[in-house]
N, C-alpha and C. Protein backbone atom coordinates (compact mmCIF):
# COMPACT_ATOMS: atom_id res chain seq x y z
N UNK A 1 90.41 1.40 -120.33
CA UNK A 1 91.02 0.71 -119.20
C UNK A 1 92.33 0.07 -119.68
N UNK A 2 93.53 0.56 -119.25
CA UNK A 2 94.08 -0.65 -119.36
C UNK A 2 94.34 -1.53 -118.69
N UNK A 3 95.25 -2.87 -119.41
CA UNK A 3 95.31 -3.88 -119.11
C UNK A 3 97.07 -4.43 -118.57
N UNK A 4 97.10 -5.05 -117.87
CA UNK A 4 98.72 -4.91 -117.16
C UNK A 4 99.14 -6.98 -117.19
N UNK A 5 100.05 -6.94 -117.43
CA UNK A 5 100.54 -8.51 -116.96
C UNK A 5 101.09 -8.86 -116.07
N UNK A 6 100.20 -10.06 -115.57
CA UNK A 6 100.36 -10.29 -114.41
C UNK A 6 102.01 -11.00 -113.32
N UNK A 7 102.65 -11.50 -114.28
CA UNK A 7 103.89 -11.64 -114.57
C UNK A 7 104.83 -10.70 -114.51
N UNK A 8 104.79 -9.68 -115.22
CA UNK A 8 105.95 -8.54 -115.19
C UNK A 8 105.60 -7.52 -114.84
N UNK A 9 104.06 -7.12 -114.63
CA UNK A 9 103.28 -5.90 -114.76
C UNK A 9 103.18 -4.98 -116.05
N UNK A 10 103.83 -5.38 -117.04
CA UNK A 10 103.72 -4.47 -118.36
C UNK A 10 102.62 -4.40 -118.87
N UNK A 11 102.65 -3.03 -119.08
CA UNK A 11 100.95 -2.42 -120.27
C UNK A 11 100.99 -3.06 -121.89
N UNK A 12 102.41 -3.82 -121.74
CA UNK A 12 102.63 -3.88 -123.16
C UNK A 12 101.71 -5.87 -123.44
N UNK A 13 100.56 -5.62 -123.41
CA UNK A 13 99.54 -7.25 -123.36
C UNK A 13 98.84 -6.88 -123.78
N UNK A 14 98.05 -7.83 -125.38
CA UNK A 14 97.32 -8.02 -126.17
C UNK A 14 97.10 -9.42 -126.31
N UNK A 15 95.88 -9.33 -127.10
CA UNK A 15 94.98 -10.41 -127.62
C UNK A 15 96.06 -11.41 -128.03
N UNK A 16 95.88 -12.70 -127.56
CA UNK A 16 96.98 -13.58 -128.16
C UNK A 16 96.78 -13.88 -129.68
N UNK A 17 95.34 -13.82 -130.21
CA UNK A 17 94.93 -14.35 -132.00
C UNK A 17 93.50 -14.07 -131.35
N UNK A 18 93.36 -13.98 -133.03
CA UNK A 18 91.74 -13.00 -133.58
C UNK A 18 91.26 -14.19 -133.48
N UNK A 19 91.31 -15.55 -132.92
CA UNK A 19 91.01 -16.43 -133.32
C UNK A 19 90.01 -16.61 -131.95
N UNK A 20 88.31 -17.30 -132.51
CA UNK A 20 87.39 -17.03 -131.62
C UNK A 20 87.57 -18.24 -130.54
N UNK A 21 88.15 -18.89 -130.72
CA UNK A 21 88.67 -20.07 -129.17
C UNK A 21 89.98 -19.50 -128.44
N UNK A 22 90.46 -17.95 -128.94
CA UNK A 22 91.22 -17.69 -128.12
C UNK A 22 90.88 -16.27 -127.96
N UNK A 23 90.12 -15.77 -127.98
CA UNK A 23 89.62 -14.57 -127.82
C UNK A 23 89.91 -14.06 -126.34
N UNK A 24 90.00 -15.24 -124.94
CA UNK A 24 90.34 -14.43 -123.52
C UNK A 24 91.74 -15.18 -123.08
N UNK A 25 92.00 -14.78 -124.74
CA UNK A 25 93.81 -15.13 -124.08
C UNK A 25 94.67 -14.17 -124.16
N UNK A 26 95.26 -13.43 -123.53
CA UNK A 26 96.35 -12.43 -123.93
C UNK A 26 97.79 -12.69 -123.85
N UNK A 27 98.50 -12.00 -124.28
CA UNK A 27 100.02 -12.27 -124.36
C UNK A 27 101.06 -11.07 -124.36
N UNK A 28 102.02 -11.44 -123.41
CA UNK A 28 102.67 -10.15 -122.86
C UNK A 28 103.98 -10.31 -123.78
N UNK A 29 103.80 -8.99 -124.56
CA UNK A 29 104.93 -9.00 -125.88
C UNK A 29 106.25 -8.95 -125.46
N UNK A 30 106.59 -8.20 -123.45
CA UNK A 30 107.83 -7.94 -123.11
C UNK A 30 108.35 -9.58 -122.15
N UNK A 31 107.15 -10.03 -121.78
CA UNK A 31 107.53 -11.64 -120.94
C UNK A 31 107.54 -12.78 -121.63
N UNK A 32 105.98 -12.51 -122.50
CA UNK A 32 105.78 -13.70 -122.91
C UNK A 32 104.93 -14.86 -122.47
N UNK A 33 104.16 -13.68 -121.25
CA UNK A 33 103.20 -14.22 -120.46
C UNK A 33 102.07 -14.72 -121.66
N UNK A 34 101.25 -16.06 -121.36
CA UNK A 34 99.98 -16.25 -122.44
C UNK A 34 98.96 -16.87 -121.51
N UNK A 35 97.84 -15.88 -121.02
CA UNK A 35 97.27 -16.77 -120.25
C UNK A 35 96.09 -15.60 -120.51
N UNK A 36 94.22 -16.13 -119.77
CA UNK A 36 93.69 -15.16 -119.11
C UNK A 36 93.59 -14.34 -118.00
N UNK A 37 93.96 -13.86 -117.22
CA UNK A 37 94.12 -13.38 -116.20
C UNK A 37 95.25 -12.29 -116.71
N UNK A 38 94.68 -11.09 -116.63
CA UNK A 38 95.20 -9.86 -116.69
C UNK A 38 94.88 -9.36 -115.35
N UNK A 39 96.09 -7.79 -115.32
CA UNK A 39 95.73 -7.08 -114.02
C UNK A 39 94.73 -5.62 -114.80
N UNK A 40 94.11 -5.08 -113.92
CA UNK A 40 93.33 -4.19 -114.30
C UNK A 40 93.81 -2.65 -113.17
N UNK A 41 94.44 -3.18 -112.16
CA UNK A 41 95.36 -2.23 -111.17
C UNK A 41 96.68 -1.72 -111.67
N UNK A 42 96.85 -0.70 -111.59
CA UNK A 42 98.10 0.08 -112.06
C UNK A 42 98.85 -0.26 -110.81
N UNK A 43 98.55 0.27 -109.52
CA UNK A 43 99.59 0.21 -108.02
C UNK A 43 99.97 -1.58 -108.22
N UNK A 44 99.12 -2.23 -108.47
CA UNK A 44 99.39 -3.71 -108.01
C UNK A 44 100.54 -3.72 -109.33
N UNK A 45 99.98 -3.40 -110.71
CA UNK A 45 101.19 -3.74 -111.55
C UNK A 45 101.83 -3.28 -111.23
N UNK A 46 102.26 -2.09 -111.03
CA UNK A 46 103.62 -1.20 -110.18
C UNK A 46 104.65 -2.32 -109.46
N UNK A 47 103.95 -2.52 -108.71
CA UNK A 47 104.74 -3.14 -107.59
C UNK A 47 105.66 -4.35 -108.13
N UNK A 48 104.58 -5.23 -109.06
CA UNK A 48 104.97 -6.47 -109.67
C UNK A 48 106.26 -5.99 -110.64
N UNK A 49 105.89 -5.11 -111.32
CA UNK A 49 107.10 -4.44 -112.75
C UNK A 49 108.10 -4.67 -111.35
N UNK A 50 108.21 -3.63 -110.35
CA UNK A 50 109.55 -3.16 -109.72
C UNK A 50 110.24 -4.45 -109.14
N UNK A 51 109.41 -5.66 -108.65
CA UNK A 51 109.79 -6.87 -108.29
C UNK A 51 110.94 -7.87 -109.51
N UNK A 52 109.51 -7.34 -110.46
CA UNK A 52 110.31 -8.19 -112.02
C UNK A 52 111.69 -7.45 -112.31
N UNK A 53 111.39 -6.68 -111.93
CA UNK A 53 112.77 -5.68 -113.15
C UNK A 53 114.34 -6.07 -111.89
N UNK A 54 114.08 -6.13 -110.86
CA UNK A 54 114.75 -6.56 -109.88
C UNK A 54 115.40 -8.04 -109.83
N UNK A 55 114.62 -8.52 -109.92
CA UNK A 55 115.02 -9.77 -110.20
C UNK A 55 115.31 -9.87 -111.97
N UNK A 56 115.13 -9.60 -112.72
CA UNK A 56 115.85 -10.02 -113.98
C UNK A 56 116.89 -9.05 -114.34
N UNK A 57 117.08 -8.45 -112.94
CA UNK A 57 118.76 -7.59 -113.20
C UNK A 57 119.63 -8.65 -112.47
N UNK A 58 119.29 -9.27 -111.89
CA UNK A 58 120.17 -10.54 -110.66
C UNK A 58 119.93 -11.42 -111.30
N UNK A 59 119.11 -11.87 -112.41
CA UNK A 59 119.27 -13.18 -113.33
C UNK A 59 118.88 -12.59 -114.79
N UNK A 60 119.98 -12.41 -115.38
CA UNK A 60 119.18 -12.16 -116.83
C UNK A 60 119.43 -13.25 -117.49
């Protein structure tokens, strides 16, 4: 399965640390998102990426 951020929609989100009090934290290597709550929808990340990428061409 993958896993998408909820922030930018990127596939690019992993484990924030091997560390067992942070084990349901992930972190989005392209945002910088650090939270639990991942997306598990590709269409929903879709949408979110095309929103993000839109807007951080009008504010980079």
């Amino acid at each position: 399965m993958t896993l998408y951020c909820p922030r930018c929609g990127s596939s690019n989100i992993r484990w924030a640390s091997g560390l067992p009090q942070l084990w349901s934290i992930y972190e989005c290597s392209e945002c910088g998102y650090r939270g639990a709550l991942v997306l598990a929808d590709g269409e929903v990340a879709r949408k979110i990426r095309e929103e993000w990428l839109k807007v951080r061409r009008t504010n980079p």
